[in-house]
PDB file of N, CA and C in Angstrom:
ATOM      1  N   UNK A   1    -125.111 247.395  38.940  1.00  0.00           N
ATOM      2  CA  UNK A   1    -124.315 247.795  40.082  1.00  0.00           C
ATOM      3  C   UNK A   1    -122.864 247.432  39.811  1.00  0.00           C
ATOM      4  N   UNK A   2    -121.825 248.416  40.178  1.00  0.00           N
ATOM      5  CA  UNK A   2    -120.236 248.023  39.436  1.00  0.00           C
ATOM      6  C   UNK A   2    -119.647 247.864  40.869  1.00  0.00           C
ATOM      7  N   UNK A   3    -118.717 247.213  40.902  1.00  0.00           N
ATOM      8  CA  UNK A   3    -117.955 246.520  42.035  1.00  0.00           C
ATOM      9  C   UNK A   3    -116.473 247.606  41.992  1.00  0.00           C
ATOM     10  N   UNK A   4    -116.462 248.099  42.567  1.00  0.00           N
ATOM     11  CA  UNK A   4    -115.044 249.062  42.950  1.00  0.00           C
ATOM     12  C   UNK A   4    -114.076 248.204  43.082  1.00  0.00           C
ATOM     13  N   UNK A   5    -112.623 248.812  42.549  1.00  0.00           N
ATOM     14  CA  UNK A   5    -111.338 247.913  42.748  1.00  0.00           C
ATOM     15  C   UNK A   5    -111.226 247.638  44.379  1.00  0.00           C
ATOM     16  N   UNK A   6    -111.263 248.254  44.867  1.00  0.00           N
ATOM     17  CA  UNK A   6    -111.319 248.033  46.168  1.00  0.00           C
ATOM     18  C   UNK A   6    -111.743 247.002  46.901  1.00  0.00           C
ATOM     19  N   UNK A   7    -113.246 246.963  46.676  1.00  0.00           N
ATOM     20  CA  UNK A   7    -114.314 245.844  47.167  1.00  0.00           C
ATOM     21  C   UNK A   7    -114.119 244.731  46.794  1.00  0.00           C
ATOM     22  N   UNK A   8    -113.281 244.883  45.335  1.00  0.00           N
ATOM     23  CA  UNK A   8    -112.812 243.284  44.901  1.00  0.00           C
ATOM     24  C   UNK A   8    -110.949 243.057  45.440  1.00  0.00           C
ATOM     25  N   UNK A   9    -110.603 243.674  45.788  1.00  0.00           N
ATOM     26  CA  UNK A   9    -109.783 243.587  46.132  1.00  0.00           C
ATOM     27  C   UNK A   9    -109.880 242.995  47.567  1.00  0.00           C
ATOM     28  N   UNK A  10    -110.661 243.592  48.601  1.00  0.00           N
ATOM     29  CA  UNK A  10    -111.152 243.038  49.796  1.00  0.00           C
ATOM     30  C   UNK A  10    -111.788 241.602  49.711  1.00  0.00           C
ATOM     31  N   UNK A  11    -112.573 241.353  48.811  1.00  0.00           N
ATOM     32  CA  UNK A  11    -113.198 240.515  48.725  1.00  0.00           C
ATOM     33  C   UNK A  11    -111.875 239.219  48.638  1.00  0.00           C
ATOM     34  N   UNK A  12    -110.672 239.618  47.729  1.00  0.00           N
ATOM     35  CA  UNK A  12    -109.810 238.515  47.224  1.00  0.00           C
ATOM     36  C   UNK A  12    -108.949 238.182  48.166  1.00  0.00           C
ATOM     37  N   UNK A  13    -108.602 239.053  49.247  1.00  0.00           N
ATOM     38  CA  UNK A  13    -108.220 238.961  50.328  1.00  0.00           C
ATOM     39  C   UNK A  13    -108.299 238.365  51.322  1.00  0.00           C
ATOM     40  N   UNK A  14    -110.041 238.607  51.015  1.00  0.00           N
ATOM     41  CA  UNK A  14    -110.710 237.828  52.484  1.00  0.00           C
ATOM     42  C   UNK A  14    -110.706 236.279  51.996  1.00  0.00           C
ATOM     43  N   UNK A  15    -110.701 235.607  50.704  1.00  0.00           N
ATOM     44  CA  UNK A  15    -110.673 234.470  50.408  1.00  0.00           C
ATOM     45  C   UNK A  15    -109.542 234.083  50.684  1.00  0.00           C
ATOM     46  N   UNK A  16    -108.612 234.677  50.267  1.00  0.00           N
ATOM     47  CA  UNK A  16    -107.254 234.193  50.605  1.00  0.00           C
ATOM     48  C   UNK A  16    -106.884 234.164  52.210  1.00  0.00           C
ATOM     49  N   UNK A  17    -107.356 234.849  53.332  1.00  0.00           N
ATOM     50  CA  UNK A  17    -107.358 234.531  53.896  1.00  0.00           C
ATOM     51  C   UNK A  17    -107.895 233.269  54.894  1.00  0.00           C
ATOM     52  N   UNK A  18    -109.658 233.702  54.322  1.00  0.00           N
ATOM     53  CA  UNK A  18    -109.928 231.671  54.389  1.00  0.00           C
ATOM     54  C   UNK A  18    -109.103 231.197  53.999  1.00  0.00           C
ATOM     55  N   UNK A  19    -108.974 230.710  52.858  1.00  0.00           N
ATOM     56  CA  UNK A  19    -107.923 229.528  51.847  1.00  0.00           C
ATOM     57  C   UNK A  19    -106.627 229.183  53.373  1.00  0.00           C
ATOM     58  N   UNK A  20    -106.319 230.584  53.714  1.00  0.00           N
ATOM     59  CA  UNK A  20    -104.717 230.453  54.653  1.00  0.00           C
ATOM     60  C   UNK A  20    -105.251 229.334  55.729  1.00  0.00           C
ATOM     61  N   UNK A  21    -106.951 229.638  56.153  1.00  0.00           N
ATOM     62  CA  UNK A  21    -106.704 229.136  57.481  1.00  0.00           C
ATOM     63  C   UNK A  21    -107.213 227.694  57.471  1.00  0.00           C
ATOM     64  N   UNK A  22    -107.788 227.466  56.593  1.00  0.00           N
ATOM     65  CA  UNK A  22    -108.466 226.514  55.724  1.00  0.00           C
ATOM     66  C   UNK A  22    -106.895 225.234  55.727  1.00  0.00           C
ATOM     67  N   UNK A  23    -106.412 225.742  55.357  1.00  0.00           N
ATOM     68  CA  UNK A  23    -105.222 224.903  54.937  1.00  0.00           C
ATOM     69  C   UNK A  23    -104.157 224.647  56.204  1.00  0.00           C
ATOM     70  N   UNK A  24    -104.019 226.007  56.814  1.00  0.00           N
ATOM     71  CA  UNK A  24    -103.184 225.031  58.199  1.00  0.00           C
ATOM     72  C   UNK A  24    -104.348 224.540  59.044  1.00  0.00           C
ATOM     73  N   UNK A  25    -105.212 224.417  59.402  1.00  0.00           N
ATOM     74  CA  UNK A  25    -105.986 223.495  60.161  1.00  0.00           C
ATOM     75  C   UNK A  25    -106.169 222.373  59.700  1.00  0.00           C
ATOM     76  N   UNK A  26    -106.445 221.880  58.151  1.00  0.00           N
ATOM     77  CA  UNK A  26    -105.896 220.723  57.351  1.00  0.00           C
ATOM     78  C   UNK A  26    -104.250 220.063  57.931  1.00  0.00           C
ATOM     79  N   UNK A  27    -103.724 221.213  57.482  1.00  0.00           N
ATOM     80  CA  UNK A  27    -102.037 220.650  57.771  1.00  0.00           C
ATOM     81  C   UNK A  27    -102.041 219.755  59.508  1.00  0.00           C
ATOM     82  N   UNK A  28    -102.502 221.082  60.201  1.00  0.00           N
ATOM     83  CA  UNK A  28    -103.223 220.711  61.882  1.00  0.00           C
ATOM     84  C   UNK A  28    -103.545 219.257  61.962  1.00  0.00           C
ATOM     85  N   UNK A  29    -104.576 218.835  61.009  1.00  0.00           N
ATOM     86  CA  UNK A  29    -105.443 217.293  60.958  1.00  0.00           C
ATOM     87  C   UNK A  29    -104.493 216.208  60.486  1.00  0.00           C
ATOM     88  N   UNK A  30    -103.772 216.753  59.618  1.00  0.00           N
ATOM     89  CA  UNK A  30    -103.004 215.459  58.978  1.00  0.00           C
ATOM     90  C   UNK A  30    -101.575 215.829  59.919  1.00  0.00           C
ATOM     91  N   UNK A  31    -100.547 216.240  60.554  1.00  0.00           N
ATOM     92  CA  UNK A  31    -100.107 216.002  61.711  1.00  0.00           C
ATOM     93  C   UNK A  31    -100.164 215.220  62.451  1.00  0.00           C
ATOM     94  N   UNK A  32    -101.413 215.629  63.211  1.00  0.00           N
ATOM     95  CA  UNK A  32    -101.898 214.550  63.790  1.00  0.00           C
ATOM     96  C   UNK A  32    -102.462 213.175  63.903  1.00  0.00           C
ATOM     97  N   UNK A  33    -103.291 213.309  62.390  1.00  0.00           N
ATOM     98  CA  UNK A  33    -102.993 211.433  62.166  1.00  0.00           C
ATOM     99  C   UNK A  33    -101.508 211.154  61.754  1.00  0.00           C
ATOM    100  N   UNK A  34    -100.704 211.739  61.109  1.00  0.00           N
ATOM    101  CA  UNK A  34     -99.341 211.089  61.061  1.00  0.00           C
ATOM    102  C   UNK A  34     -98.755 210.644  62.076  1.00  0.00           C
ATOM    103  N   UNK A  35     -98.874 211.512  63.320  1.00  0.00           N
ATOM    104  CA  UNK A  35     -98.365 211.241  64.668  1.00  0.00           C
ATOM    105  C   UNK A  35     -98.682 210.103  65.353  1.00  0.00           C
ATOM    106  N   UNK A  36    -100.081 209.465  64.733  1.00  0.00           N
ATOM    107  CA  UNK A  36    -100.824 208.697  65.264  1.00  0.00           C
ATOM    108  C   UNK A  36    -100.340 207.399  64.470  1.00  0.00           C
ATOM    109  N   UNK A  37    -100.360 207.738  63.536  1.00  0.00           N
ATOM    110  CA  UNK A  37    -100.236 206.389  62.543  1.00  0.00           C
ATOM    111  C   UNK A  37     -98.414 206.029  62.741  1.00  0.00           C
ATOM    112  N   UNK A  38     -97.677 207.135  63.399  1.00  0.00           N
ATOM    113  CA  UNK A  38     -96.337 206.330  63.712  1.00  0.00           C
ATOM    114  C   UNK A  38     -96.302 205.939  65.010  1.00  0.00           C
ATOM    115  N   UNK A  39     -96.910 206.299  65.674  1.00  0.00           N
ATOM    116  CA  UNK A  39     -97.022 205.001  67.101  1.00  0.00           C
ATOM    117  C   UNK A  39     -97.770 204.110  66.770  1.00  0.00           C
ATOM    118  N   UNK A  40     -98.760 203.876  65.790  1.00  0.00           N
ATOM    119  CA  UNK A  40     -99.172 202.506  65.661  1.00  0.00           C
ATOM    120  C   UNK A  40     -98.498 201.647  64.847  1.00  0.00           C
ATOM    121  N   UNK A  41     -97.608 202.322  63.812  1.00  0.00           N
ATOM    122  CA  UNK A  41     -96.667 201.678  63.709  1.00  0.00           C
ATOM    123  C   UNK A  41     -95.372 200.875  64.271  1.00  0.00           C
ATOM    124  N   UNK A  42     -94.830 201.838  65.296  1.00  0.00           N
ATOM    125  CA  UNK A  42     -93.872 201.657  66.328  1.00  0.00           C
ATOM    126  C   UNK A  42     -94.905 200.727  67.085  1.00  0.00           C
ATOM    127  N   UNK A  43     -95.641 200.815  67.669  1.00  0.00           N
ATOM    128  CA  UNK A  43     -95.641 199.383  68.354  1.00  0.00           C
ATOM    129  C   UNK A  43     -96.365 198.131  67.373  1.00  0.00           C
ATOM    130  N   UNK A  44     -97.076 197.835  66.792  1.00  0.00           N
ATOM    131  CA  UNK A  44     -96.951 197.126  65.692  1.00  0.00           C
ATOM    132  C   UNK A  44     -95.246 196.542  65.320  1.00  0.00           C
ATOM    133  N   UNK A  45     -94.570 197.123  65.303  1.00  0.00           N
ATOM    134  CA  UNK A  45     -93.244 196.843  65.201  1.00  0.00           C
ATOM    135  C   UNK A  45     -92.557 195.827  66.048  1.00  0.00           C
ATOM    136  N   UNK A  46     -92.880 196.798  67.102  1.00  0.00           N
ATOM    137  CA  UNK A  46     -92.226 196.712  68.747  1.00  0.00           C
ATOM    138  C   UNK A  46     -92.754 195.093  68.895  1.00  0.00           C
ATOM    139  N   UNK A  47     -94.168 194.814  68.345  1.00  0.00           N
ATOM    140  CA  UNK A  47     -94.765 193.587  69.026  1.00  0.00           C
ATOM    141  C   UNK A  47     -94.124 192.376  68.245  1.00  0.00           C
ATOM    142  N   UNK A  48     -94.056 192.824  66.655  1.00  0.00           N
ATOM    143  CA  UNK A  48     -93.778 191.886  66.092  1.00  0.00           C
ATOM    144  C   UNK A  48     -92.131 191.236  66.153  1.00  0.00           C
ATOM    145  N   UNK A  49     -91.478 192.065  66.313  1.00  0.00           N
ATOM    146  CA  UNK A  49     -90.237 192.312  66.824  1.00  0.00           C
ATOM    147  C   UNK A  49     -89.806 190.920  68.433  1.00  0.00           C
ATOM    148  N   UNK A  50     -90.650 191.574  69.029  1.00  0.00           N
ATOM    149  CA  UNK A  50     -90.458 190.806  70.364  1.00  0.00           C
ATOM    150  C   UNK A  50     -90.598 189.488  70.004  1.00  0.00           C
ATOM    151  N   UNK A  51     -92.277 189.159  69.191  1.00  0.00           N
ATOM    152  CA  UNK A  51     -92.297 187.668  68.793  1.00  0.00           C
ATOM    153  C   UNK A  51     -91.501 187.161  68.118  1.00  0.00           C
ATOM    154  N   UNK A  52     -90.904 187.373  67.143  1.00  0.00           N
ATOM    155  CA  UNK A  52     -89.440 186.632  66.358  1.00  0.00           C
ATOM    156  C   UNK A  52     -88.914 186.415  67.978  1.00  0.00           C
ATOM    157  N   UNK A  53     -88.471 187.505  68.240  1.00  0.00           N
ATOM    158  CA  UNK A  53     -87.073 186.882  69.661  1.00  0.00           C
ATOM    159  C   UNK A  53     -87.547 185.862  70.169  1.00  0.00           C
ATOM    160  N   UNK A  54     -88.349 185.829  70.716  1.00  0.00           N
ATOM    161  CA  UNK A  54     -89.543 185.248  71.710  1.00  0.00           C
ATOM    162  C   UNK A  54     -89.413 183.551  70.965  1.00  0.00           C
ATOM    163  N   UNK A  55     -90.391 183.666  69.999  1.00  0.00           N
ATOM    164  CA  UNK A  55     -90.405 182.553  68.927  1.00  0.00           C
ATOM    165  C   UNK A  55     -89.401 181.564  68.306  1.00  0.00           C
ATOM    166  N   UNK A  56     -88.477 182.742  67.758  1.00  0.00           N
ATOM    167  CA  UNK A  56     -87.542 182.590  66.911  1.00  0.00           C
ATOM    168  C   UNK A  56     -88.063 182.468  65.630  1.00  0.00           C
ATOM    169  N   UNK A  57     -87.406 182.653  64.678  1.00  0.00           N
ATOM    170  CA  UNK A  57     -87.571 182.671  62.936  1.00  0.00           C
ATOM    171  C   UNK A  57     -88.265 181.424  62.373  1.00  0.00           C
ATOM    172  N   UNK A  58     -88.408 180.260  62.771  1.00  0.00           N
ATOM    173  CA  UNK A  58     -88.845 179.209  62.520  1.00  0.00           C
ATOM    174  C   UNK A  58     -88.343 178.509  61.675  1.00  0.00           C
ATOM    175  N   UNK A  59     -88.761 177.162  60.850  1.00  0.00           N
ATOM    176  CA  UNK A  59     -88.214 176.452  59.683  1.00  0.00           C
ATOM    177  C   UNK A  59     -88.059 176.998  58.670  1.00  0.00           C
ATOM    178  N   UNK A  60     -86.480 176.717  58.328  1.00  0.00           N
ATOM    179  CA  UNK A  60     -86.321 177.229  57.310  1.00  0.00           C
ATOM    180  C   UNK A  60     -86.770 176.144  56.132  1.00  0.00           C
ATOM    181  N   UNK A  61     -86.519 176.715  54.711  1.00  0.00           N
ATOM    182  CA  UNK A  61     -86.921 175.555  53.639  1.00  0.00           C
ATOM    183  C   UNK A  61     -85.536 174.542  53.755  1.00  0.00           C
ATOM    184  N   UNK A  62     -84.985 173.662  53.217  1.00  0.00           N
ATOM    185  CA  UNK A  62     -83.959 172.863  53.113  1.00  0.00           C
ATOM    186  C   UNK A  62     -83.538 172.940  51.861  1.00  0.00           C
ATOM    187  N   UNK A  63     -82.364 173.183  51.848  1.00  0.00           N
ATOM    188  CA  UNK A  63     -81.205 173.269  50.405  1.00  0.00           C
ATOM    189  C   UNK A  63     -81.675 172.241  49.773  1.00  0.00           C
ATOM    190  N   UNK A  64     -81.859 172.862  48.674  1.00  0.00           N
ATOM    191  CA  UNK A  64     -82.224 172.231  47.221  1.00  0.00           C
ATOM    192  C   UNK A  64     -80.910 171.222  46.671  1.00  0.00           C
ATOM    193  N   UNK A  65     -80.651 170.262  46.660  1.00  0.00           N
ATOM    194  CA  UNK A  65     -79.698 169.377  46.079  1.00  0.00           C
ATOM    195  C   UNK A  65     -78.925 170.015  44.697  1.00  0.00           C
ATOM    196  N   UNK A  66     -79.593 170.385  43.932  1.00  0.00           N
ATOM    197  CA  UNK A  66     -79.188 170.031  42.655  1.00  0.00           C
ATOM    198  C   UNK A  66     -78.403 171.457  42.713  1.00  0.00           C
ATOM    199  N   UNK A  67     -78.778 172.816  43.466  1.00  0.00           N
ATOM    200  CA  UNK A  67     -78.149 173.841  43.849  1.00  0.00           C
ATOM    201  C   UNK A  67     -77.064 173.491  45.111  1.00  0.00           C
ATOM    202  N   UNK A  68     -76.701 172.440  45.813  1.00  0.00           N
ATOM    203  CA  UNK A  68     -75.738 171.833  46.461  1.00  0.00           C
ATOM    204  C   UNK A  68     -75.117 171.822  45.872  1.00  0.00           C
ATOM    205  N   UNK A  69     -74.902 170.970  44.977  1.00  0.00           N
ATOM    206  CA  UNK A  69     -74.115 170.509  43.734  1.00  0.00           C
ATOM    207  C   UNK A  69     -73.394 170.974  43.133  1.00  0.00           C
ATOM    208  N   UNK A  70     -74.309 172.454  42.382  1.00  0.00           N
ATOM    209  CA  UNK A  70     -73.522 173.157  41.800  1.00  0.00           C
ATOM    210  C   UNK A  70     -72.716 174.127  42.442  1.00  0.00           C
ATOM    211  N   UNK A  71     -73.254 174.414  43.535  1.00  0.00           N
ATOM    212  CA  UNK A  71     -72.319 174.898  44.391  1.00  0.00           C
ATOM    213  C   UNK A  71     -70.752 174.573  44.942  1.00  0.00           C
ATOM    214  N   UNK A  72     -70.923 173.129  45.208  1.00  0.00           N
ATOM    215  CA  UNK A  72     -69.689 172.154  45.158  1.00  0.00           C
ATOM    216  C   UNK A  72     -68.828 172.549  44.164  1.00  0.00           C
ATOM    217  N   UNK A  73     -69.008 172.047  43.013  1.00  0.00           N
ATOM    218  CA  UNK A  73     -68.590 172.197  41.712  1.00  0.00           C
ATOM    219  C   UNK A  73     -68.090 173.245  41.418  1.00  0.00           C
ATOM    220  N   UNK A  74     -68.536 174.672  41.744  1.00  0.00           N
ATOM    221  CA  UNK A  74     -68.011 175.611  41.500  1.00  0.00           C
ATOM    222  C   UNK A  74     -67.025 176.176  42.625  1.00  0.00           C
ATOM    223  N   UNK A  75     -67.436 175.722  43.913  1.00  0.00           N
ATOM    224  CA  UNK A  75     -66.263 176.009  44.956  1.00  0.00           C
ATOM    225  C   UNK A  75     -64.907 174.965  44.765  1.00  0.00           C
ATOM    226  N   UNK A  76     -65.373 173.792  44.489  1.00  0.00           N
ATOM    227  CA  UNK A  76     -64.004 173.021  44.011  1.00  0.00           C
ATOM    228  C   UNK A  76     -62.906 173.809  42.591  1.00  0.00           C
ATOM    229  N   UNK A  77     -64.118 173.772  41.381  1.00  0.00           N
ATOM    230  CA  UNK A  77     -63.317 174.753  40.525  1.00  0.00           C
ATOM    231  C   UNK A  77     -62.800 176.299  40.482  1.00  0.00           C
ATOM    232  N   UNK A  78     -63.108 177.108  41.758  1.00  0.00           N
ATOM    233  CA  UNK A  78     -62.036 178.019  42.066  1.00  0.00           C
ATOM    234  C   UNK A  78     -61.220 177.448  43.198  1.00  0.00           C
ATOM    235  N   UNK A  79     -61.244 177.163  43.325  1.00  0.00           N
ATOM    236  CA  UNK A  79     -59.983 176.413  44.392  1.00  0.00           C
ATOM    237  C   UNK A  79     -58.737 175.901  43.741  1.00  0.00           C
ATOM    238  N   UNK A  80     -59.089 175.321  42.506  1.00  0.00           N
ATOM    239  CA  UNK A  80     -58.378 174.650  41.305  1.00  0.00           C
ATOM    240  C   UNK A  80     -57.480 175.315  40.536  1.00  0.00           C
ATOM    241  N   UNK A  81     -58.437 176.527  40.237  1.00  0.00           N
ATOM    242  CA  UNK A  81     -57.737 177.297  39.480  1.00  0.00           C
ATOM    243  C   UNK A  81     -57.541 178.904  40.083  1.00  0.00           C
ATOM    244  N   UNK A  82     -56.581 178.770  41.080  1.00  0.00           N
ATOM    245  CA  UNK A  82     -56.556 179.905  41.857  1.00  0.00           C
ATOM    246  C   UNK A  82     -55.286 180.461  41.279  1.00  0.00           C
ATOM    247  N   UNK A  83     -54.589 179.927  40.371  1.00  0.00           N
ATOM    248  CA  UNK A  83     -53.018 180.636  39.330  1.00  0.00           C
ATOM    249  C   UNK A  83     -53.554 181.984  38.816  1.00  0.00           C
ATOM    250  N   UNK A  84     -52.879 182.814  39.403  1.00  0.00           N
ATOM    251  CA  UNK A  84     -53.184 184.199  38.239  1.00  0.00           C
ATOM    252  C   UNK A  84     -53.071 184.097  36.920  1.00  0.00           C
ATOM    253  N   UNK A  85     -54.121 184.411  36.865  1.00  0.00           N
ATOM    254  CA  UNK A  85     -54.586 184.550  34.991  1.00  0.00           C
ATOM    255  C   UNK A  85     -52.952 185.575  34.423  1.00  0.00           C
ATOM    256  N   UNK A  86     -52.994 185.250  33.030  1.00  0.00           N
ATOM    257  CA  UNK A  86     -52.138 185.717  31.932  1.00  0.00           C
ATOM    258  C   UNK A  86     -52.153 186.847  31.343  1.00  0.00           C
ATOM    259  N   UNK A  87     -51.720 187.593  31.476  1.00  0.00           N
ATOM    260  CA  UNK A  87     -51.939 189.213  30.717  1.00  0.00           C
ATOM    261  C   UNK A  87     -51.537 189.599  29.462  1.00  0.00           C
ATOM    262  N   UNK A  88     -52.697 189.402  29.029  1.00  0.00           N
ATOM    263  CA  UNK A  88     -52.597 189.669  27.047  1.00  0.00           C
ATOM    264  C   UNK A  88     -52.211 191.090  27.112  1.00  0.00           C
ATOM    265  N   UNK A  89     -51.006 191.417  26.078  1.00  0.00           N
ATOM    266  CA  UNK A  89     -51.216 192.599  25.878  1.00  0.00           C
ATOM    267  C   UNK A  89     -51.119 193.348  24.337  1.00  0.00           C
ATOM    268  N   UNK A  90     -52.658 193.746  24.218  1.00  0.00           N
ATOM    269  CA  UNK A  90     -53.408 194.122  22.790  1.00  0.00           C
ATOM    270  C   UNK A  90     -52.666 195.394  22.092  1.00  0.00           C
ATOM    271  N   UNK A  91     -52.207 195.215  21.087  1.00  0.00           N
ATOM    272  CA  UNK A  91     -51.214 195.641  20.161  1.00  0.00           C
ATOM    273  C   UNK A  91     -52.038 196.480  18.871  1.00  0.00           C
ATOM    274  N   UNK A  92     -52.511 197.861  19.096  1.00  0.00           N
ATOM    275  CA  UNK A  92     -52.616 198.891  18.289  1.00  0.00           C
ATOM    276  C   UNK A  92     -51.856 199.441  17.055  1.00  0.00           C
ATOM    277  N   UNK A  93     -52.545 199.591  15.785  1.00  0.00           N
ATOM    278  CA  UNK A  93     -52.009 200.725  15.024  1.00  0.00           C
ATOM    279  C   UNK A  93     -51.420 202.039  15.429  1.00  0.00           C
ATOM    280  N   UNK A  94     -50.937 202.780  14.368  1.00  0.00           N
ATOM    281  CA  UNK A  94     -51.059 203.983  14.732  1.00  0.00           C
ATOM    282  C   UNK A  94     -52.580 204.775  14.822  1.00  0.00           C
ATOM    283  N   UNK A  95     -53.878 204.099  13.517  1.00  0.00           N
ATOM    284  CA  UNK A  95     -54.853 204.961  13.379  1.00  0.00           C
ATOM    285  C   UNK A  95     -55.796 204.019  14.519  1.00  0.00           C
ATOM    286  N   UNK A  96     -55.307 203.463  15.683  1.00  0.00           N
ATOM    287  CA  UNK A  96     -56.035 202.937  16.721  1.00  0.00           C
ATOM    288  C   UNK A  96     -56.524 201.700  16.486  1.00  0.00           C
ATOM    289  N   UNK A  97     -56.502 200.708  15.494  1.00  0.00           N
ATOM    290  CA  UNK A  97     -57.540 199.937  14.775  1.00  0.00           C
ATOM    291  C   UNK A  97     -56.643 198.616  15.787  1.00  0.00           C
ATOM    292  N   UNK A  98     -57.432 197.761  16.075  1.00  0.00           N
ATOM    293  CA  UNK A  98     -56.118 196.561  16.602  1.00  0.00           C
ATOM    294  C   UNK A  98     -55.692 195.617  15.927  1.00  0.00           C
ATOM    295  N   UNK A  99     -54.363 195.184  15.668  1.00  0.00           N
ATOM    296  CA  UNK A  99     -53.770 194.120  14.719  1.00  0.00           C
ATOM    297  C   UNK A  99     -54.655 193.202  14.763  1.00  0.00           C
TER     298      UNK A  99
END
């Protein structure tokens, strides 16, 4: 039995038309959990949100000494040396190479 261009042509049609509807009713499903899953996000948010205010942030860790220190040290030594630096100025060939 031979299948006419036609009949297969109908036939490819009609799949493709499943396939069409197949796929926005999918699209349809996942929409809607997206929609869903961002209000449970938003309040998930919303709640955790309130408790910080509510709470507050809690204990923090306490500065490490030895990073005190160097901190010191380095805020004292720009303070020290706050003189504008010296402007070398680098002295070329003609074929670019530097003296």
């Amino acid at each position: 039995m031979r299948v006419g261009w036609g009949m297969l042509l109908e036939l490819v049609l009609g799949i493709t038309a499943v396939n069409l509807l197949f796929s926005v009713w999918m699209l349809r499903i996942f929409s809607i959990q997206l929609q869903q899953a961002v209000v449970d996000l938003d309040t998930k948010l919303a709640a955790a949100i309130s408790g910080l205010v509510e709470k507050g942030l809690g204990d923090f860790e306490p500065i490490n000494p030895i990073q005190a220190a160097i901190a010191n040290m380095l805020t004292a030594n720009l303070q020290r040396n706050t003189t504008a630096g010296e402007v070398i100025d680098v002295v070329r060939d003609n074929a670019g190479k530097f003296a």
